[in-house]
Protein backbone atom coordinates (compact mmCIF):
# COMPACT_ATOMS: atom_id res chain seq x y z
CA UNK A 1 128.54 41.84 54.12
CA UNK A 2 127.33 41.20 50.45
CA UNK A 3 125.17 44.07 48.81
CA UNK A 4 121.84 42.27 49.36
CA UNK A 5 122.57 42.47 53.22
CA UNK A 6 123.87 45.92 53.07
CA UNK A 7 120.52 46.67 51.07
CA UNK A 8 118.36 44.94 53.82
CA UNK A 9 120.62 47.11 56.35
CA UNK A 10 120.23 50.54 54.94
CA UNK A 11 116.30 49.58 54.61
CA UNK A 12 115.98 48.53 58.48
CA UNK A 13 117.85 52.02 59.16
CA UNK A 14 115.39 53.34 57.05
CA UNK A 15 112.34 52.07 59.11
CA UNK A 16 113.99 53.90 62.47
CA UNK A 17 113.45 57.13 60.86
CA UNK A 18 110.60 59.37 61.78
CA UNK A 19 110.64 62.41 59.91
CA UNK A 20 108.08 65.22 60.55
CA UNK A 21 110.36 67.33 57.63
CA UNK A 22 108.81 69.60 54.77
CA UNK A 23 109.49 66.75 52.02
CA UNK A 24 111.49 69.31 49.70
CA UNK A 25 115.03 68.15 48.15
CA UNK A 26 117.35 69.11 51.43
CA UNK A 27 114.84 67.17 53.75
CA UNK A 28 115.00 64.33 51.66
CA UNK A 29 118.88 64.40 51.03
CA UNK A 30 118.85 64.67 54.68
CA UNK A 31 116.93 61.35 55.26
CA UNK A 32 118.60 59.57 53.18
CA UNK A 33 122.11 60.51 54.89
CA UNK A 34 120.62 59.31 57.51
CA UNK A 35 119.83 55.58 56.54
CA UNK A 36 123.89 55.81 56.17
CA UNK A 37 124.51 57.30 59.89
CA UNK A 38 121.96 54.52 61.67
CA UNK A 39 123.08 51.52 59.70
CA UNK A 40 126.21 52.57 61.19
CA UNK A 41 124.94 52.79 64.64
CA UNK A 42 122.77 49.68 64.21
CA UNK A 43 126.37 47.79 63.15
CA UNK A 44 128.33 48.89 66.42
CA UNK A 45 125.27 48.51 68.80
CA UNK A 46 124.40 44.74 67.99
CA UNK A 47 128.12 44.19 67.34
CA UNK A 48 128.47 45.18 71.30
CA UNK A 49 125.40 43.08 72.46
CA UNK A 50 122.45 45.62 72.33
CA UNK A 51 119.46 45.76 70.53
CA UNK A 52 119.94 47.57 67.47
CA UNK A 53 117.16 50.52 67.97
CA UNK A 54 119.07 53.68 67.36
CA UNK A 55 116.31 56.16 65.91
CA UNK A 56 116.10 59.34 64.43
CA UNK A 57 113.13 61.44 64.88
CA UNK A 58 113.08 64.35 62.24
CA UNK A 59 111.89 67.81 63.43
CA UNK A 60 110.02 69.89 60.54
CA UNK A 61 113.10 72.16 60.02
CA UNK A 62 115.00 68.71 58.56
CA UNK A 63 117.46 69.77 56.34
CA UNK A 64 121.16 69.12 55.47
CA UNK A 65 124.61 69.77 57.53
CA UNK A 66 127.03 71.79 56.01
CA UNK A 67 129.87 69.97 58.55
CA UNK A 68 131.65 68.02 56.26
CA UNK A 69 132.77 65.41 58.47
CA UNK A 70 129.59 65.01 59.94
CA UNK A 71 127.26 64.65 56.66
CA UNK A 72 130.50 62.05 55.03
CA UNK A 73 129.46 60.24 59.03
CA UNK A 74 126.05 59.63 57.24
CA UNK A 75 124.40 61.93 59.50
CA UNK A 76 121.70 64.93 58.70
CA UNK A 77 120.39 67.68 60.79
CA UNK A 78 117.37 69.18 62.32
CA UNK A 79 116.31 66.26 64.57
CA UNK A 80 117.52 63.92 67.63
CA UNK A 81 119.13 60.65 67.43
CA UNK A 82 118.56 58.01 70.35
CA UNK A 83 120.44 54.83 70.86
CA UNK A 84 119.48 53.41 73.76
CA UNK A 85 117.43 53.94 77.03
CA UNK A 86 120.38 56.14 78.99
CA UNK A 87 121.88 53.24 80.73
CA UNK A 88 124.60 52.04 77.33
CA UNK A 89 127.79 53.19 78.14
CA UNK A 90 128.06 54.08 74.12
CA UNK A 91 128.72 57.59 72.70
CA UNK A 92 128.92 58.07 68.62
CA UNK A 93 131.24 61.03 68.14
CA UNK A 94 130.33 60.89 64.80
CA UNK A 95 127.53 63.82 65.87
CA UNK A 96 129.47 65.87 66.69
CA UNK A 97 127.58 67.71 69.84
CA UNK A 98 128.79 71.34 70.52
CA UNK A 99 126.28 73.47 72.27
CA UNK A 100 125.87 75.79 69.47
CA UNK A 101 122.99 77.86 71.00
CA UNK A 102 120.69 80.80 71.40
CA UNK A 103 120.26 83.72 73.67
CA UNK A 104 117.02 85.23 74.45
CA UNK A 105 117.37 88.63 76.95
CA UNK A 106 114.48 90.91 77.73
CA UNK A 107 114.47 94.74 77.46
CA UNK A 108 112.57 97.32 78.46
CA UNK A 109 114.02 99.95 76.35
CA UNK A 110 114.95 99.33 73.00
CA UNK A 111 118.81 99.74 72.82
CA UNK A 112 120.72 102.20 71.36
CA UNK A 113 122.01 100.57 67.59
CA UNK A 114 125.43 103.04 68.07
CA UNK A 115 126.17 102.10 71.27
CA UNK A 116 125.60 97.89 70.98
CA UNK A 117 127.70 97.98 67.55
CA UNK A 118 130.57 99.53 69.15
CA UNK A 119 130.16 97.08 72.27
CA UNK A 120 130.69 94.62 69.62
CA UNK A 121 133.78 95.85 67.65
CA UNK A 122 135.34 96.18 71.25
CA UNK A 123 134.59 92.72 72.17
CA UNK A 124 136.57 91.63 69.37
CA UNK A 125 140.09 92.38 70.97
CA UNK A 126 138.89 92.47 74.83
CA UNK A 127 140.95 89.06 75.57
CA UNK A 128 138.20 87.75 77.25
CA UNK A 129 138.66 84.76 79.52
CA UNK A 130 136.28 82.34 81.45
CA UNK A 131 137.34 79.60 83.73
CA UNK A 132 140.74 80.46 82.69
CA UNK A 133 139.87 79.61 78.68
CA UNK A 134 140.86 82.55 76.62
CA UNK A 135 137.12 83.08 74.82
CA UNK A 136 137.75 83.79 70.92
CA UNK A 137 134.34 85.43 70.24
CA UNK A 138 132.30 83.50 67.02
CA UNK A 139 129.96 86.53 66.14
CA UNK A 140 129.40 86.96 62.61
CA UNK A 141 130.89 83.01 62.02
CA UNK A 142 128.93 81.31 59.29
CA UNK A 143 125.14 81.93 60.64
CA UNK A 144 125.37 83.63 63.77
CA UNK A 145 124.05 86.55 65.01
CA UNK A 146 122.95 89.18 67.41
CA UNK A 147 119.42 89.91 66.17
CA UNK A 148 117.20 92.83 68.16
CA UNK A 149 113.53 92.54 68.09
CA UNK A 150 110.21 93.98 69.34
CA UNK A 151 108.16 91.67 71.42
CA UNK A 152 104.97 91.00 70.34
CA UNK A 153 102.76 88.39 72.62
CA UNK A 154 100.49 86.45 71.67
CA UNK A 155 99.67 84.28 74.54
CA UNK A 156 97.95 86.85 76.58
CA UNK A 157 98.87 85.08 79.98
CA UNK A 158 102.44 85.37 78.92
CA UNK A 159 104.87 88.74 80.77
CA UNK A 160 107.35 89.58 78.34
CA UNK A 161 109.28 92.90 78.01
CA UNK A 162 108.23 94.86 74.54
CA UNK A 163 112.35 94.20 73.66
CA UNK A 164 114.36 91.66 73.04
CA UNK A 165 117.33 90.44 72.04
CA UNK A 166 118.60 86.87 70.61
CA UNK A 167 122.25 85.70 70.19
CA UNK A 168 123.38 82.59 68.09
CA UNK A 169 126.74 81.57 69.22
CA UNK A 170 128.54 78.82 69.56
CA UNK A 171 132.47 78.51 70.72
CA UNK A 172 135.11 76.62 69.99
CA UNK A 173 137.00 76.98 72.88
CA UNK A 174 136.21 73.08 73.93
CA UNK A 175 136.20 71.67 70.87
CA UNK A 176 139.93 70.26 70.83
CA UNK A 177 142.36 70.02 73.49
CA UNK A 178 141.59 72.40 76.46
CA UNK A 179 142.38 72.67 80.10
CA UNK A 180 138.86 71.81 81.08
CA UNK A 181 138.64 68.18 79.54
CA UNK A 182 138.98 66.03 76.90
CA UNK A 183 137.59 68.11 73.86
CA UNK A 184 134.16 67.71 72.13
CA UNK A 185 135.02 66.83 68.64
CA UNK A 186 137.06 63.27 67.45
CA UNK A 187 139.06 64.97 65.27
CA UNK A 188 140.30 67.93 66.93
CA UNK A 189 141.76 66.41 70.40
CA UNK A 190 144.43 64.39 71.00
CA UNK A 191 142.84 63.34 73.85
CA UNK A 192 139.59 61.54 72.02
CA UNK A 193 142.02 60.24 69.81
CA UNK A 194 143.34 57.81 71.88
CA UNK A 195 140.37 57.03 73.77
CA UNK A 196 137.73 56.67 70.71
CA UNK A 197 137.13 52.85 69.36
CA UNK A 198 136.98 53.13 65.28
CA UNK A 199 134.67 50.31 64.76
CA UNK A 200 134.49 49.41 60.52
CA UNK A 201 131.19 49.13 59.03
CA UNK A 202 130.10 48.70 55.42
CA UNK A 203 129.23 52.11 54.99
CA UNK A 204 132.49 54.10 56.87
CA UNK A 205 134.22 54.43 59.70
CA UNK A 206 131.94 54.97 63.53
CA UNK A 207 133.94 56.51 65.77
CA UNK A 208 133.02 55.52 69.17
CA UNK A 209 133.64 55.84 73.36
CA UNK A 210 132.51 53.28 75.18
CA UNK A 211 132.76 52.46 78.69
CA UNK A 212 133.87 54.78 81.20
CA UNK A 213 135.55 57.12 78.67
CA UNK A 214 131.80 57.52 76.92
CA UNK A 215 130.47 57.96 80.99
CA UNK A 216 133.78 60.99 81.38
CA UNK A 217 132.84 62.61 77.79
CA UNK A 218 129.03 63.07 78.82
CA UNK A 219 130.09 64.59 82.13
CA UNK A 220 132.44 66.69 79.90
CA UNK A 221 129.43 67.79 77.64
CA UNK A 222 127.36 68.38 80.62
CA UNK A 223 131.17 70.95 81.91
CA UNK A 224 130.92 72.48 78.43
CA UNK A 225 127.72 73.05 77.83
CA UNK A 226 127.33 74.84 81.38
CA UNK A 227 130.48 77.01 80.24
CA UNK A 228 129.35 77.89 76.49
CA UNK A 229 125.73 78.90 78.26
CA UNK A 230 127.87 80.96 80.64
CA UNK A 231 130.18 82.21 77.55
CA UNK A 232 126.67 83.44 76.04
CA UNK A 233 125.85 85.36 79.04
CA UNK A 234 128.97 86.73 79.02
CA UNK A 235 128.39 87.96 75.64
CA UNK A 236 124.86 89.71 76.50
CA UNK A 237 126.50 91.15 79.69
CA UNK A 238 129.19 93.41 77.36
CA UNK A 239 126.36 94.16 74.72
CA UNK A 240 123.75 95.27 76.69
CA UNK A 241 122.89 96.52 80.01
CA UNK A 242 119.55 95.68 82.30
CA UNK A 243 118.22 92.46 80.71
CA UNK A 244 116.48 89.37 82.00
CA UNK A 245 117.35 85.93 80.84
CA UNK A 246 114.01 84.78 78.74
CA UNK A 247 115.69 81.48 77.45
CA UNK A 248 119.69 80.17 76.77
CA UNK A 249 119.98 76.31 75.51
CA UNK A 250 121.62 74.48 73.10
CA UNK A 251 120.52 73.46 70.38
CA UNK A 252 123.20 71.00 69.11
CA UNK A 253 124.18 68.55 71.47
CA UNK A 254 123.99 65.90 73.84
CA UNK A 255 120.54 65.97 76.21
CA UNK A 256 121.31 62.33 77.81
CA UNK A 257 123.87 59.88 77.76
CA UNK A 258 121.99 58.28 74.78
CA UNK A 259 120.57 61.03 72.54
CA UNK A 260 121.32 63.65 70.97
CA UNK A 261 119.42 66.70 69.31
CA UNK A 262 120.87 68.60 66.10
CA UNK A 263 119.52 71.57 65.09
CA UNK A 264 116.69 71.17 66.87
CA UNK A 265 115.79 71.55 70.85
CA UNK A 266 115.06 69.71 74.15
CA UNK A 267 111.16 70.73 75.18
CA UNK A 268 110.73 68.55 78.12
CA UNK A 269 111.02 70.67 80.71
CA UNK A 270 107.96 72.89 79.59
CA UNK A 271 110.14 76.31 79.00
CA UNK A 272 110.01 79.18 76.35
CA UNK A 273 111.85 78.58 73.58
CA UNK A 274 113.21 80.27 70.39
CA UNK A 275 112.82 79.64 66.93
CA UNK A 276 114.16 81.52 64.35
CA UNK A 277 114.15 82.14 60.85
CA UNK A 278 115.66 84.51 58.49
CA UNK A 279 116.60 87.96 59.12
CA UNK A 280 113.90 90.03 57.28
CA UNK A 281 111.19 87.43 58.84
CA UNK A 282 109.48 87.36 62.42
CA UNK A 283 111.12 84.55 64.77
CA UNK A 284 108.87 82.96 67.48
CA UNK A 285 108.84 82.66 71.10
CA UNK A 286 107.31 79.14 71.94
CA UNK A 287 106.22 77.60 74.93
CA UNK A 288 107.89 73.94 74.57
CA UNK A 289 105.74 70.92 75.37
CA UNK A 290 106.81 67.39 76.45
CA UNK A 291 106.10 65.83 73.34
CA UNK A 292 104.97 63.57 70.98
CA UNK A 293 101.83 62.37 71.89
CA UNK A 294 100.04 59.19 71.19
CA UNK A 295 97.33 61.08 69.23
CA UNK A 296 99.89 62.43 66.55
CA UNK A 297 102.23 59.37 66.25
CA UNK A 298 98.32 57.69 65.39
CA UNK A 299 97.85 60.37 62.89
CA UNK A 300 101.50 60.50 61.02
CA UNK A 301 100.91 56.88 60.79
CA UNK A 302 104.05 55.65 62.79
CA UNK A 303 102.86 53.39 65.52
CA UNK A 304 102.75 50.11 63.34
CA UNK A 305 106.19 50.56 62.09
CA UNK A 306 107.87 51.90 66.48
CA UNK A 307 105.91 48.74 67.95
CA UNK A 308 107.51 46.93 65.63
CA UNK A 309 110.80 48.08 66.04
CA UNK A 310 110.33 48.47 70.07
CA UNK A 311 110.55 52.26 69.72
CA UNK A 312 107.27 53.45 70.67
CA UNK A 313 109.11 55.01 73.94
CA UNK A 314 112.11 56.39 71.83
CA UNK A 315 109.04 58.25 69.75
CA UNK A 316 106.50 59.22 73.39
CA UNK A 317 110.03 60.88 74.68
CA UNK A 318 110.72 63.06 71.31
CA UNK A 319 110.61 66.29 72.95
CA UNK A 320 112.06 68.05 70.45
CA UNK A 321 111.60 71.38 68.80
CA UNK A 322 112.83 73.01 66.47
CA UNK A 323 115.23 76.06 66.81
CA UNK A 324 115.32 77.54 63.01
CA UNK A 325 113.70 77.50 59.52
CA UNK A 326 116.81 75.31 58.70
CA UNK A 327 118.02 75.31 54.82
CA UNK A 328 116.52 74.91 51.58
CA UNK A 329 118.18 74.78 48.57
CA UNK A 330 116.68 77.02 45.78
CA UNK A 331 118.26 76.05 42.75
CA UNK A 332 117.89 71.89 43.34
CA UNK A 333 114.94 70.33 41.89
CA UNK A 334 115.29 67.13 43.75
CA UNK A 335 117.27 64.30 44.86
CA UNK A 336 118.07 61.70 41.86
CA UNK A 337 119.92 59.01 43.42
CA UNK A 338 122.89 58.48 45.43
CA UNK A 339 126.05 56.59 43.92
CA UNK A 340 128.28 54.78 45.77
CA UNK A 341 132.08 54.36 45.24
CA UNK A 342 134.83 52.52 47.23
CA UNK A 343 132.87 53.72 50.19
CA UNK A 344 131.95 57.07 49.18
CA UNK A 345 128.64 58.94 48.36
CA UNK A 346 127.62 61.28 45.76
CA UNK A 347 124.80 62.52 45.79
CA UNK A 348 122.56 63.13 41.95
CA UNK A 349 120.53 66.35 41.64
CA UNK A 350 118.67 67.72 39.33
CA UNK A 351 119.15 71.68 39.11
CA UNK A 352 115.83 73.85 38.88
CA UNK A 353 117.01 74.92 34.99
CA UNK A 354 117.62 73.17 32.21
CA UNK A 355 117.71 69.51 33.56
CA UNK A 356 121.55 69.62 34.43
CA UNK A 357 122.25 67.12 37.21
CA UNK A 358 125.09 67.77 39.96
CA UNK A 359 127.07 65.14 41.57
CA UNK A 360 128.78 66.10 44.26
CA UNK A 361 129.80 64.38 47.98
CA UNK A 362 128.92 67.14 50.37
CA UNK A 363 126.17 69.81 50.00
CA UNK A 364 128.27 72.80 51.18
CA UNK A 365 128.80 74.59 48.02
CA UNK A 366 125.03 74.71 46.70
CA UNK A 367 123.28 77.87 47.11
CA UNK A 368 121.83 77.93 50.72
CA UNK A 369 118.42 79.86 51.62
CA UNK A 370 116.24 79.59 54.81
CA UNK A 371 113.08 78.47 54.90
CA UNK A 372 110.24 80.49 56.53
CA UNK A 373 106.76 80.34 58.36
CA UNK A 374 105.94 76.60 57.23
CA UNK A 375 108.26 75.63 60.08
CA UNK A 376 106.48 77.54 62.39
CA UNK A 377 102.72 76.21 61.38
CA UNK A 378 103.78 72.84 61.24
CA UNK A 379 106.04 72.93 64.85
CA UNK A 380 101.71 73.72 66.02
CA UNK A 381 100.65 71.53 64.02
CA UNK A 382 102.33 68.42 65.83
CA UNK A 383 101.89 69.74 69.23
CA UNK A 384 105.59 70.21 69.79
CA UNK A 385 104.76 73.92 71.80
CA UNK A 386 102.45 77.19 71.31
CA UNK A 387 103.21 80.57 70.50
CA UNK A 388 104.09 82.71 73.08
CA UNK A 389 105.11 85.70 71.28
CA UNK A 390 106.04 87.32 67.98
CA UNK A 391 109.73 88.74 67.39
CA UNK A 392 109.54 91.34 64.89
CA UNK A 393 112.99 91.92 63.83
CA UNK A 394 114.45 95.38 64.34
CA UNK A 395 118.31 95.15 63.69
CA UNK A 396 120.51 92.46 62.67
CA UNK A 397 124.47 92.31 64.08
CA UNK A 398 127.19 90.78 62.89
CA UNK A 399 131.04 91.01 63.63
């Protein structure tokens, strides 16, 4: 492929993005990963005989991934992918789904800050095991948590307890080799290994199942997701006593055999849902709607551009929400331009002071804040849920 036709490529990827994102420098380094990520799809699918239509629909916490091998995959985060109606027997490990979720539990009593804290040094050495997986407990791993908040409604319909509590866990139990299945991530299990199809595009490797082995790895998603759900119950159940179960989902994952959410998550089955921002700052208790409606792909100006494509369904079945602020980067102006070298990308910044400009592959090492209300506003503003309640944050936990 000359550079003209990897030009027109990147520019068709381009045109199957969607993006509902803030517009400040990590949503926009974010979309253009992206173009990288579904040129690569688009190769593979029409390469196997299907209509190149994979699509990604940008929630308005859009931001970058600080997984290495998942941003070099050309992939960003706070959004869901689709490639195909649920019936292609294609997976793209290159998303790496994991089931990295949240925990909402309901209290009537506000919990005693002594007693939870030294719950949580204990479960640090209590050799937990479920389904006969030793659990190695991720509290207090890069940004996860066990936040305690008072419940404020504001959908007066709505019975909540005037407690809560939310954890953020994910588990790596299932990520490699494991006794339950084959593993959820390429490059830690032997197993995907030698079942995954590398399939060479212009812009990197796609790492791919196809076939049966992509039918077995969404059944094993479907396994792990049940067990990391029941791993976060688990979790509540030796923190806290009387609770009831107000919401526990994914957020990061697979939510058919053809799409996948990151960072943000599934609303189509009506339910309350988190979403939450920074530690000092309220989170939010939404009720998730089926979403996006005809009215507000009219008025973000995307119908044209999905009838085009043949993506108008991929765009009606969004239901997507998302679950954080997601990150902004406060010392990046913006996005320069992106250089490309013997199939590498760096990425030019421009720094907040003084005009220096950063090059640099991966985002990781910038200087990483969260974002706050605007994600809330604007999840209203495109009808993706309404506000059930208020979390006012109490006391924030972490191993």
């Amino acid at each position: 492929m000359n550079t003209s036709e990897k030009d027109a490529a990147l520019e068709r990827a381009a045109e199957h993005i969607f993006s509902m994102g803030l517009g400040d420098v990590a949503a926009q380094m974010s979309l253009h990963n992206m173009r990288y990520g579904l040129a690569k799809f688009h190769h593979v699918l029409k390469e196997l005989g299907y209509d190149p239509d994979a699509t990604f629909i940008g929630t308005p916490d859009l931001t970058v991934t600080r997984n290495k091998p998942r941003w070099n995959a050309g992939i960003g985060y706070g959004g869901k992918i689709t490639w195909g109606p649920g019936d292609r027997e294609v997976v793209f490990l290159d998303v790496k789904p994991n089931c990295c979720g949240m925990l909402v539990g309901g209290l009537e009593q506000r919990p005693d800050l002594h007693t939870i804290t030294r719950r949580l040094d204990g479960m640090l050495d209590d050799d937990a095991v479920l389904d006969g997986v030793p659990i190695q407990w991720d509290i207090g791993t890069g940004n996860h948590f066990v936040d305690l908040m008072a419940v404020e409604p504001v959908d007066p319909e709505v019975d909540l307890p005037p407690w809560c509590f939310v954890l953020h866990f994910a588990g790596g139990e299932l990520r490699g080799d494991n006794p339950l299945g084959m593993g959820l991530y390429w490059h830690a299990s032997s197993e995907l290994a030698t079942r995954m199809e590398v399939f060479e595009t212009p812009w990197g490797p796609c790492r791919t199942l196809l076939g049966g082995d992509a039918g077995e790895y969404y059944e094993f998603f479907q396994l792990a997701d049940d067990f990391i759900r029941r791993r976060r119950l688990m979790a509540a159940e030796r923190l806290f006593d009387d609770f009831d179960v107000i919401a526990n989902l994914h957020h990061q994952g697979l939510v058919g055999p053809n799409e996948v959410v990151l960072g943000c998550q599934d609303s189509s089955r009506g339910e309350i849902v988190p979403v939450m921002l920074r530690e000092s700052t309220p989170g939010y208790l939404f009720h998730a709607r089926p979403n996006l409606s005809d009215g507000i792909i009219n008025v973000l100006g995307w119908r044209e551009r999905a009838e085009r494509h043949g993506v108008m369904e991929h765009l009606r079945n969004a239901n997507v929400i998302p679950h954080g602020a997601g990150y902004m980067l406060p010392d990046v102006s913006h996005l320069v331009q992106v250089h490309e070298h013997n199939g590498r990308r760096y990425y030019e910044l421009e720094a907040m002071e003084g005009g220096v400009r950063i090059v640099l592959g991966t985002p990781t090492d910038l200087t990483y804040a969260y974002r706050g209300r605007r994600i809330i506003l604007s999840s209203v503003e495109h009808g993706l849920g309404e506000i059930a309640a208020r979390l006012q944050p109490v006391e924030v936990l972490k191993a």
